[in-house]
Protein backbone atom coordinates (compact mmCIF):
# COMPACT_ATOMS: atom_id res chain seq x y z
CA UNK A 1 0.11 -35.67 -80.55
CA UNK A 2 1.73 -32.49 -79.22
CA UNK A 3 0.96 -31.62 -75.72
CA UNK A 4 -1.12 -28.18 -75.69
CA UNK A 5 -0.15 -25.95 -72.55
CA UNK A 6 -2.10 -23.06 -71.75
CA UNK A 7 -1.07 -20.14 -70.38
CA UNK A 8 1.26 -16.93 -71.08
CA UNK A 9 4.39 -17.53 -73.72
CA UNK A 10 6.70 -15.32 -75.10
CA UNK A 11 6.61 -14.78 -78.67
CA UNK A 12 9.82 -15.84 -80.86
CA UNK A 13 8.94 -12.79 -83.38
CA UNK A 14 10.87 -9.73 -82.89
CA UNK A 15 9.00 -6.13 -82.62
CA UNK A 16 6.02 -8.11 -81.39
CA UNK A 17 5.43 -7.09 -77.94
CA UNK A 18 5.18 -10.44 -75.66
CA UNK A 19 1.81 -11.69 -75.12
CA UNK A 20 0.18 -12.96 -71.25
CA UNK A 21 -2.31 -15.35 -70.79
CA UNK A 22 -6.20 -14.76 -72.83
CA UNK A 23 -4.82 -13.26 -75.14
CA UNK A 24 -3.31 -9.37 -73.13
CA UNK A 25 -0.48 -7.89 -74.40
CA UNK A 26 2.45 -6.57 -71.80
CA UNK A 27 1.70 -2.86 -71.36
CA UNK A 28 4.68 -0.68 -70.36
CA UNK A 29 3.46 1.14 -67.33
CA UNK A 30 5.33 4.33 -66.56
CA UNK A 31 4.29 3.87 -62.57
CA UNK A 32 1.37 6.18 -62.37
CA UNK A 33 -0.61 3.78 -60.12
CA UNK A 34 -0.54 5.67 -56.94
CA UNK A 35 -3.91 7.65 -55.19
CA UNK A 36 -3.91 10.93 -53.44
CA UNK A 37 -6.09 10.53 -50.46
CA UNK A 38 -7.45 13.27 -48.23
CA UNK A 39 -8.45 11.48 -44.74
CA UNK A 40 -10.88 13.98 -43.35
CA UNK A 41 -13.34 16.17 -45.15
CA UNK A 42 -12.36 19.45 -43.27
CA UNK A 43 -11.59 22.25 -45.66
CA UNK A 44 -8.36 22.88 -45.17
CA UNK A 45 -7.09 19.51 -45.42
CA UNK A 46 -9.40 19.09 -49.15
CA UNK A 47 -7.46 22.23 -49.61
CA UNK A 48 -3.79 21.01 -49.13
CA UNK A 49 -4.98 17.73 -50.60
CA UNK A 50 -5.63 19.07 -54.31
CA UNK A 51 -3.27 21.32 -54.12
CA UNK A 52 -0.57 18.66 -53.76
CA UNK A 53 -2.56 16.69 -56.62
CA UNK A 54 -2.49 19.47 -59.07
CA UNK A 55 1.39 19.82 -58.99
CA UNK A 56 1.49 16.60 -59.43
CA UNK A 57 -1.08 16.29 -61.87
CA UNK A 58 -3.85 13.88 -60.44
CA UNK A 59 -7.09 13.95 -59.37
CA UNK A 60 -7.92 13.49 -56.00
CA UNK A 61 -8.84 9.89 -54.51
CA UNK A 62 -12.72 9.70 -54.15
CA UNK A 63 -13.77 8.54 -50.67
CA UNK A 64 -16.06 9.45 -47.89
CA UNK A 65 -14.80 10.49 -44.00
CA UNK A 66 -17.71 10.56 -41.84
CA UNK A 67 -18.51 10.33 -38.17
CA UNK A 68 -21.98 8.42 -37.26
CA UNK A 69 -24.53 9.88 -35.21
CA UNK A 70 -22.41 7.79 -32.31
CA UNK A 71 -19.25 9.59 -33.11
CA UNK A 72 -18.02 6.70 -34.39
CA UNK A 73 -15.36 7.33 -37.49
CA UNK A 74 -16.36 5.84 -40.80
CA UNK A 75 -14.85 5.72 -44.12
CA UNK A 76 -15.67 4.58 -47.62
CA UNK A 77 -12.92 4.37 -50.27
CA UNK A 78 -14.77 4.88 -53.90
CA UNK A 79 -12.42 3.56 -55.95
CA UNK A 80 -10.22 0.73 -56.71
CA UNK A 81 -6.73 1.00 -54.84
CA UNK A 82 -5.81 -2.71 -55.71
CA UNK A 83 -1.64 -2.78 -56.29
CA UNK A 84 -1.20 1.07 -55.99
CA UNK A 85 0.76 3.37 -53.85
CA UNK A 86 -1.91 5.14 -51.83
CA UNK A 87 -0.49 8.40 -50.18
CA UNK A 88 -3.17 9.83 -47.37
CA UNK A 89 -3.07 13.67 -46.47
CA UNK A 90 -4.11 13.92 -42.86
CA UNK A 91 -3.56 17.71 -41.28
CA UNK A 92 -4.60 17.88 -37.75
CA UNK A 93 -7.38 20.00 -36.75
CA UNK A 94 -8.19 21.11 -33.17
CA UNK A 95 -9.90 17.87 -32.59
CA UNK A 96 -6.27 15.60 -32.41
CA UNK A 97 -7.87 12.51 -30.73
CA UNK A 98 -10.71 12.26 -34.24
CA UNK A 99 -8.04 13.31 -36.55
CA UNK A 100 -5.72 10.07 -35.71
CA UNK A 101 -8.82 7.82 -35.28
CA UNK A 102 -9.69 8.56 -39.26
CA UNK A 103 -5.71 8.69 -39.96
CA UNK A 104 -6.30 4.77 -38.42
CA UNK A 105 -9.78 3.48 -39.70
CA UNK A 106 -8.50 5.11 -43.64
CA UNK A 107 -5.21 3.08 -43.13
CA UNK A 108 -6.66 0.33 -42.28
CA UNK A 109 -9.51 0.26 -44.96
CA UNK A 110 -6.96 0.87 -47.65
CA UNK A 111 -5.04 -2.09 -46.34
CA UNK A 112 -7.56 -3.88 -46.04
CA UNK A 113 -8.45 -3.14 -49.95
CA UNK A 114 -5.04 -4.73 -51.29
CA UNK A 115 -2.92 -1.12 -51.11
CA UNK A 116 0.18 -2.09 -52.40
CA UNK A 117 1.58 0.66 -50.25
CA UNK A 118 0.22 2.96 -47.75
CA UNK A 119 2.09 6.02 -47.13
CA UNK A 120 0.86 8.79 -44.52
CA UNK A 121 1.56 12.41 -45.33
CA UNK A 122 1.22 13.94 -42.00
CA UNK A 123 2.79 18.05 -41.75
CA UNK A 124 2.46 18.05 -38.04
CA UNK A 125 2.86 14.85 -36.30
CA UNK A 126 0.54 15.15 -33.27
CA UNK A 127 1.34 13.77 -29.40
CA UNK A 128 5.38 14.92 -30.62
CA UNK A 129 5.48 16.88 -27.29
CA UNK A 130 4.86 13.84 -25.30
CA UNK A 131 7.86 12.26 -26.57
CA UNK A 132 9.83 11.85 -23.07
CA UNK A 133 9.11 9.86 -19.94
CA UNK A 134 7.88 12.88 -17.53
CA UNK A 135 7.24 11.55 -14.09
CA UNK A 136 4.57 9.22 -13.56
CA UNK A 137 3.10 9.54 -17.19
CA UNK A 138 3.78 7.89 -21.14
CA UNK A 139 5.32 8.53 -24.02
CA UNK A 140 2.35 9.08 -25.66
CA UNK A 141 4.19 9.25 -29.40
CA UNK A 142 5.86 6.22 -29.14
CA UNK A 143 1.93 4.49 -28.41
CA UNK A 144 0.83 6.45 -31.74
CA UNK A 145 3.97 5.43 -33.84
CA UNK A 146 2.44 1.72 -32.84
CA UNK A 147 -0.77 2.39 -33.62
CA UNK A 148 -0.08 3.33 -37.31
CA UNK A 149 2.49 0.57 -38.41
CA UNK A 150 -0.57 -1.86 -36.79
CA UNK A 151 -3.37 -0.56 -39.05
CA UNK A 152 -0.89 -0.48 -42.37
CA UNK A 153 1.14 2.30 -42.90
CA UNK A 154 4.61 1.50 -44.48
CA UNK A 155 5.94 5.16 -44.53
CA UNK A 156 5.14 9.00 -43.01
CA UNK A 157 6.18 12.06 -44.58
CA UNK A 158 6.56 14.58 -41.77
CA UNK A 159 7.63 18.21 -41.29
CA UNK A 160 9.75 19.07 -38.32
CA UNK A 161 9.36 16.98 -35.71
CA UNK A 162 9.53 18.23 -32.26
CA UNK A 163 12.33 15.89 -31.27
CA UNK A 164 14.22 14.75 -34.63
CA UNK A 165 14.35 11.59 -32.21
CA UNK A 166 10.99 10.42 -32.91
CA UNK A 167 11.77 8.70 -35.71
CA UNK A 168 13.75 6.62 -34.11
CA UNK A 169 9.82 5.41 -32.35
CA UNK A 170 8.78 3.85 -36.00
CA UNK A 171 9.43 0.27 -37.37
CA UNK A 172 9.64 1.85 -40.94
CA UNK A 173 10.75 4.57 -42.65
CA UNK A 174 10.07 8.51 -41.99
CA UNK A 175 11.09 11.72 -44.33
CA UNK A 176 11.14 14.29 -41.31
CA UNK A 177 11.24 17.40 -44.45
CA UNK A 178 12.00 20.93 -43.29
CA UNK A 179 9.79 24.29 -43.76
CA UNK A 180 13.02 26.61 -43.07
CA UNK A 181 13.63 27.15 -46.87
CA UNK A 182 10.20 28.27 -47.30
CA UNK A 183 10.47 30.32 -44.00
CA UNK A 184 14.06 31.60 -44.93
CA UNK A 185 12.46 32.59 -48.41
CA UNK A 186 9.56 34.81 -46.87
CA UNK A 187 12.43 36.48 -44.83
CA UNK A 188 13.93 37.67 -47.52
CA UNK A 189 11.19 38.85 -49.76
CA UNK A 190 8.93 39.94 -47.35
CA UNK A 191 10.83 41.58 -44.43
CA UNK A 192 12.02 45.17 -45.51
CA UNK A 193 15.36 45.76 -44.54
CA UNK A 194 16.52 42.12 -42.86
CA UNK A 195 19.86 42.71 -42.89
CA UNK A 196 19.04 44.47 -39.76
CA UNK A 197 17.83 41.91 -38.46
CA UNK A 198 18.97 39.54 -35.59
CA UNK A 199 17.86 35.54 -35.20
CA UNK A 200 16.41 35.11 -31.47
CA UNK A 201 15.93 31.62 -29.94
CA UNK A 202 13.08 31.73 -27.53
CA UNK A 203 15.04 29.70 -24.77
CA UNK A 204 18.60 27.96 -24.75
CA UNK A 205 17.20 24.89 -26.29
CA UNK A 206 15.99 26.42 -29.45
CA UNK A 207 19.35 27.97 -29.69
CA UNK A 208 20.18 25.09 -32.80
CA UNK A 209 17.62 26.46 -34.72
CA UNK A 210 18.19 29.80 -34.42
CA UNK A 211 21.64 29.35 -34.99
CA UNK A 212 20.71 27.53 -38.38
CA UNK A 213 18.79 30.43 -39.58
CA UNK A 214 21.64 33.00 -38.23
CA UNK A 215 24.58 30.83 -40.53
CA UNK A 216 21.92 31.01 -43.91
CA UNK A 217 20.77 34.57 -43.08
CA UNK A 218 24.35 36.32 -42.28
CA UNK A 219 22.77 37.72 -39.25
CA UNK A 220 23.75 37.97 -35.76
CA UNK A 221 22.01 35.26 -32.72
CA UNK A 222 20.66 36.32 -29.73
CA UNK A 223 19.54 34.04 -27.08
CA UNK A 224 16.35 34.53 -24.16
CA UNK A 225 17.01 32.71 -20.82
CA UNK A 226 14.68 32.71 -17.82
CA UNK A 227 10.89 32.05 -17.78
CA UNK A 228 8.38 34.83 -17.24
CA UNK A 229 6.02 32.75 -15.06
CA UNK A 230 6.81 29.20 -13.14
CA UNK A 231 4.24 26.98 -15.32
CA UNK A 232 5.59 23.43 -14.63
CA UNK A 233 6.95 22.77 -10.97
CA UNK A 234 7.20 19.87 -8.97
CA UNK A 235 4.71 21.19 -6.35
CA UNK A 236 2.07 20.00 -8.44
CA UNK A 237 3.25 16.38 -8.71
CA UNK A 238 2.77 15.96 -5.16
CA UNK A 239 6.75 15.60 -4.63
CA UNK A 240 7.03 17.77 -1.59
CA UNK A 241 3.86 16.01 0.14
CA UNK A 242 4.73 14.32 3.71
CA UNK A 243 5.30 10.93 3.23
CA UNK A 244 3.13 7.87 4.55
CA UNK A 245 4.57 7.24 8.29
CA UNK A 246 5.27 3.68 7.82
CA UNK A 247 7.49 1.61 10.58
CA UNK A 248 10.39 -0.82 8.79
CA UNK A 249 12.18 -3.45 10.17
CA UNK A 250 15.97 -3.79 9.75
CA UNK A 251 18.25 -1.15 7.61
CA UNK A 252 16.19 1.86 6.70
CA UNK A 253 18.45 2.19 3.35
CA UNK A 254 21.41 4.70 2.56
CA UNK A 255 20.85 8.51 2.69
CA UNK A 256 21.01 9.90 -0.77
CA UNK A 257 22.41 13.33 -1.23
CA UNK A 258 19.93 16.02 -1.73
CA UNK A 259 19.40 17.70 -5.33
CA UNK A 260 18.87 21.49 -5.49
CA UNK A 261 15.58 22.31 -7.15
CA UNK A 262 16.22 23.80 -10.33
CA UNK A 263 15.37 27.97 -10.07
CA UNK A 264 15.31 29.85 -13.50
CA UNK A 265 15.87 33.90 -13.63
CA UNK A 266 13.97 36.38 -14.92
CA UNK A 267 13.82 36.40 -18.47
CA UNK A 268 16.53 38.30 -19.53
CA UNK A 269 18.84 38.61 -23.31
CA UNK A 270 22.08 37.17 -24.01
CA UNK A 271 23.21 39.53 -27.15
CA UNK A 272 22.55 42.25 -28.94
CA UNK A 273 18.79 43.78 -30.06
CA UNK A 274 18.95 47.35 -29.84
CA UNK A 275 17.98 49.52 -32.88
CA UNK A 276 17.03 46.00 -34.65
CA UNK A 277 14.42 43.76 -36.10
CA UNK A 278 13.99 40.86 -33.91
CA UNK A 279 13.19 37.28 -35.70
CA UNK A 280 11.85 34.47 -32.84
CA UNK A 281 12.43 31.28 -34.72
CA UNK A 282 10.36 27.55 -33.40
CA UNK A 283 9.13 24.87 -34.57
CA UNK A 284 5.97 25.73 -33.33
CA UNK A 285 3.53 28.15 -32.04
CA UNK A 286 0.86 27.06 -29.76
CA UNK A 287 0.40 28.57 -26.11
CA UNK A 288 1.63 32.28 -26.64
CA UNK A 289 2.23 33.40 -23.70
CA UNK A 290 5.92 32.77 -23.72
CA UNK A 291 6.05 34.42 -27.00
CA UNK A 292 4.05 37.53 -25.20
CA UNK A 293 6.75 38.18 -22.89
CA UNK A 294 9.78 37.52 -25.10
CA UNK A 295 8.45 40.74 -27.28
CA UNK A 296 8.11 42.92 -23.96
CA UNK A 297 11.78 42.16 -23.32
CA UNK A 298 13.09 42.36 -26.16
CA UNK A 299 10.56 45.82 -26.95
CA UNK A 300 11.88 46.92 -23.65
CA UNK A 301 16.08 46.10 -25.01
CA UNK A 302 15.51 48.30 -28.25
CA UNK A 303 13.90 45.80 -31.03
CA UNK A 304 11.82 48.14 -32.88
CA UNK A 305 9.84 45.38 -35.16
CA UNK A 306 9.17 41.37 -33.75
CA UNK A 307 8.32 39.27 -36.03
CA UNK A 308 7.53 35.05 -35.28
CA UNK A 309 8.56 32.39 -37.68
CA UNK A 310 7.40 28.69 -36.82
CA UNK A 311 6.80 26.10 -39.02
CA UNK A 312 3.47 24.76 -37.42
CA UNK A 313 0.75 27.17 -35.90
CA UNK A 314 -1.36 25.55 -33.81
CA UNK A 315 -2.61 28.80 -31.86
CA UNK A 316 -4.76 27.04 -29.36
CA UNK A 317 -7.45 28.89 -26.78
CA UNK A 318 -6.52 32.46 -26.53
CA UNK A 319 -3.74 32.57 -28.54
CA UNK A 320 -4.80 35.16 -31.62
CA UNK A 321 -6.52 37.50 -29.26
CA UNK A 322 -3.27 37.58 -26.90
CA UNK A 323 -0.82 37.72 -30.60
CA UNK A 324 -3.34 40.96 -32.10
CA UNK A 325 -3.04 42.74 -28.17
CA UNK A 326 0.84 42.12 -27.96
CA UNK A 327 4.11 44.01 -28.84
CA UNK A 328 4.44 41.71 -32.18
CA UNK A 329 4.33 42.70 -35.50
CA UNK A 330 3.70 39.50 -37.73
CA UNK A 331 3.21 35.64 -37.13
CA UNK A 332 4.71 33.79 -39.90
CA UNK A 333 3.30 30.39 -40.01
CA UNK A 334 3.18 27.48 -42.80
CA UNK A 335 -0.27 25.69 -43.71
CA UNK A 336 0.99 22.26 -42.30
CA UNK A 337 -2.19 22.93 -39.60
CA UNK A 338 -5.33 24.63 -40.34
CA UNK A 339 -5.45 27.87 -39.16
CA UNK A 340 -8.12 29.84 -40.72
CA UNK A 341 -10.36 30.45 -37.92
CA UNK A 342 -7.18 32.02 -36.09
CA UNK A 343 -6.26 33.93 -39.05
CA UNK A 344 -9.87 35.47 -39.05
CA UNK A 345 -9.64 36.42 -35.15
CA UNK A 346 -5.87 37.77 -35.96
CA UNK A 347 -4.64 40.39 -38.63
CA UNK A 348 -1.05 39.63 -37.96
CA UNK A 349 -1.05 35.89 -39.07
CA UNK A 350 0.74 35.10 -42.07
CA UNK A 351 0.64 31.98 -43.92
CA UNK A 352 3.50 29.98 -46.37
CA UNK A 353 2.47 27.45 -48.62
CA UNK A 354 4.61 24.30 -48.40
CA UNK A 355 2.69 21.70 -50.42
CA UNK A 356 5.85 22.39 -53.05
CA UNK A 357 8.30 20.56 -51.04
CA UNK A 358 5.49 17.61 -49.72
CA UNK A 359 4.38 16.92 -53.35
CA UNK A 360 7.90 16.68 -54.61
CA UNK A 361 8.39 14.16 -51.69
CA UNK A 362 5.18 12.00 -53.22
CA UNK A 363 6.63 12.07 -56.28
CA UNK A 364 10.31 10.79 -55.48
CA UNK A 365 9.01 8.44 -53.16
CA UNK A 366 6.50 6.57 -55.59
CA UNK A 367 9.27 6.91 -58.60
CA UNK A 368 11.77 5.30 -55.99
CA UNK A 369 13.91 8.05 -56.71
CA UNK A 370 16.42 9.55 -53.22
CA UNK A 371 15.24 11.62 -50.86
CA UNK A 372 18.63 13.54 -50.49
CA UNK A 373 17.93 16.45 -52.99
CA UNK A 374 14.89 17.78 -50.34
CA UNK A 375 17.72 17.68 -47.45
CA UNK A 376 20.54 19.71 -49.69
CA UNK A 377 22.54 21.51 -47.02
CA UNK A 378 20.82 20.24 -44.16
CA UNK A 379 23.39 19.12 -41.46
CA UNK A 380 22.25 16.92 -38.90
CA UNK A 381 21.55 19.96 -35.84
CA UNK A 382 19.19 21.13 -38.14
């Protein structure tokens, strides 16, 4: 008597696709399991969110960001994510600290609901400032970074990263895209005469960046050095304090040389702005006031239009009341943060939409296809 063995077989019959087990035919899947997931129900990230799903032609993951009555962060994923990709779109609002909690608690439920993998779409990394040992404090980044390859992520898409070094904090891989093609772009169709125009770094170590936008523009670079106003000094660490009188026994140590306490200028130019447009490149905009008194100068050395290009506009406190009462003309910012409250408050905020470049990123990613076509001509100062 034959022995009967259940289970799938392949089928000696050609043209008759192979069969698995009960009886299910082998479908050929063309690798459109993968979600789009937005991770907080503010509008601007809903807003970013389906409009990275429409060029990619989706619909957006169903699920439910909520904070209890406690404050406590809650989600609810509505649908199956079993074996997918799951990509979650997570801009960062004024509230950081709530922000990364439902970055977390969505990583973690999607994880925890069999995510094949689990890839965070995040335009403005937040914490990327604290991403050097300052005195007595942390590198608060590197503690994030952590935090999200604990809870389940398996890969970031980023935009311009403070320090391109902080991807060197992550145990897996990061796409740190750039906005400057999109920013380059509105420079050209949108300022009136840019060949006029000079590149300006706002102190020596943006000088990279403004360099990078002088080489693609043709334009000449000019350089601010100095500091308006003394806002970080060692006085307020407590450096200079007398020290605790405290009697030693034996050899009191060596005596170190002294080092000179570092004394900046006045803010002053290093090039050429008279009779031209002046473009102040960064990676971001957040407390102006630096920005406020790099347009007096450079008013005051013959720029007769400032504009502000940065790729992330965070505009915090103050910020669009001191931009609409200053010398500066226009504040050119992408939609990697939400911004529309500022933009309401400001006339002279401008917004570029990069969700091109991000969805394009989704896409090559889940296909497996490279990365290198989004970092054509980008050398590694940029």
């Amino acid at each position: 008597m034959p022995i009967r063995r259940f289970g799938g077989h392949r089928s000696l019959v050609k043209g008759i696709p192979p069969k698995l087990s009960y009886g299910y035919t082998k479908m050929n899947v063309s690798r459109n399991d993968y979600s789009v997931f937005s991770a907080n129900s503010s509008a601007a990230c809903v807003e970013l969110a389906r409009t990275i799903t429409e060029r990619l032609g989706i619909e957006l993951g169903k699920s439910v960001v909520y904070q209890e009555p406690n404050k406590e962060t809650r989600v609810d994923v509505k649908e199956s994510v079993r074996g997918q990709d799951i990509f979650i779109i997570q801009t960062i609002p004024r509230d950081v600290n709530t922000a990364i909690m439902e970055l977390l608690v969505m990583t973690y439920a999607l994880k925890t609901s069999c995510a094949k993998n689990i890839i965070g779409v995040i335009p403005y990394f937040p914490y990327s400032k604290q991403c050097k040992m300052r005195k007595r404090g942390s590198i608060v980044c590197k503690l994030l970074a952590s935090m999200l390859a604990k809870a389940g992520l398996t890969h970031i898409i980023t935009m311009d990263l403070h320090q391109k070094e902080i991807q060197g904090f992550f145990s897996f891989p990061v796409d740190n895209l750039r906005a400057s093609p999109f920013l380059i772009q509105y420079i050209q169709d949108e300022i009136p005469d840019y060949r006029n125009a000079v590149i300006v770094a706002k102190s020596p170590s943006a000088a990279k960046r403004a360099q990078s936008y002088a080489e693609r523009l043709r334009l000449g670079l000019a350089v601010l050095h100095g500091e308006a106003h003394h806002f970080d000094t060692d006085m307020n660490d407590g450096i200079y304090s007398p020290p605790v009188y405290r009697t030693t026994l034996g050899h009191t140590g060596l005596e170190l040389p002294l080092m000179m306490a570092k004394e900046k200028p006045p803010i002053t130019v290093v090039g050429d702005v008279g009779g031209r447009i002046a473009i102040i490149v960064d990676d971001m905009i957040d407390d102006v006031e630096d920005f406020v008194a790099a347009a007096e100068i450079l008013k005051e050395r013959g720029a007769y239009k400032i504009y502000i290009m940065a790729t992330h506009g965070l505009l915090s406190g103050d910020a669009p009341r001191l931009l609409e009462e200053s010398a500066i003309d226009e504040v050119v910012v992408t939609n990697t943060v939400p911004h529309e409250v500022q933009k309401l408050q400001c006339s002279k905020i401008k917004t570029v939409d990069v969700s091109m470049i991000l969805a394009e990123a989704i896409r090559r990613i889940h296909n497996g296809e490279s990365m290198a076509y989004l970092f054509r001509n980008i050398a590694v100062d940029d």
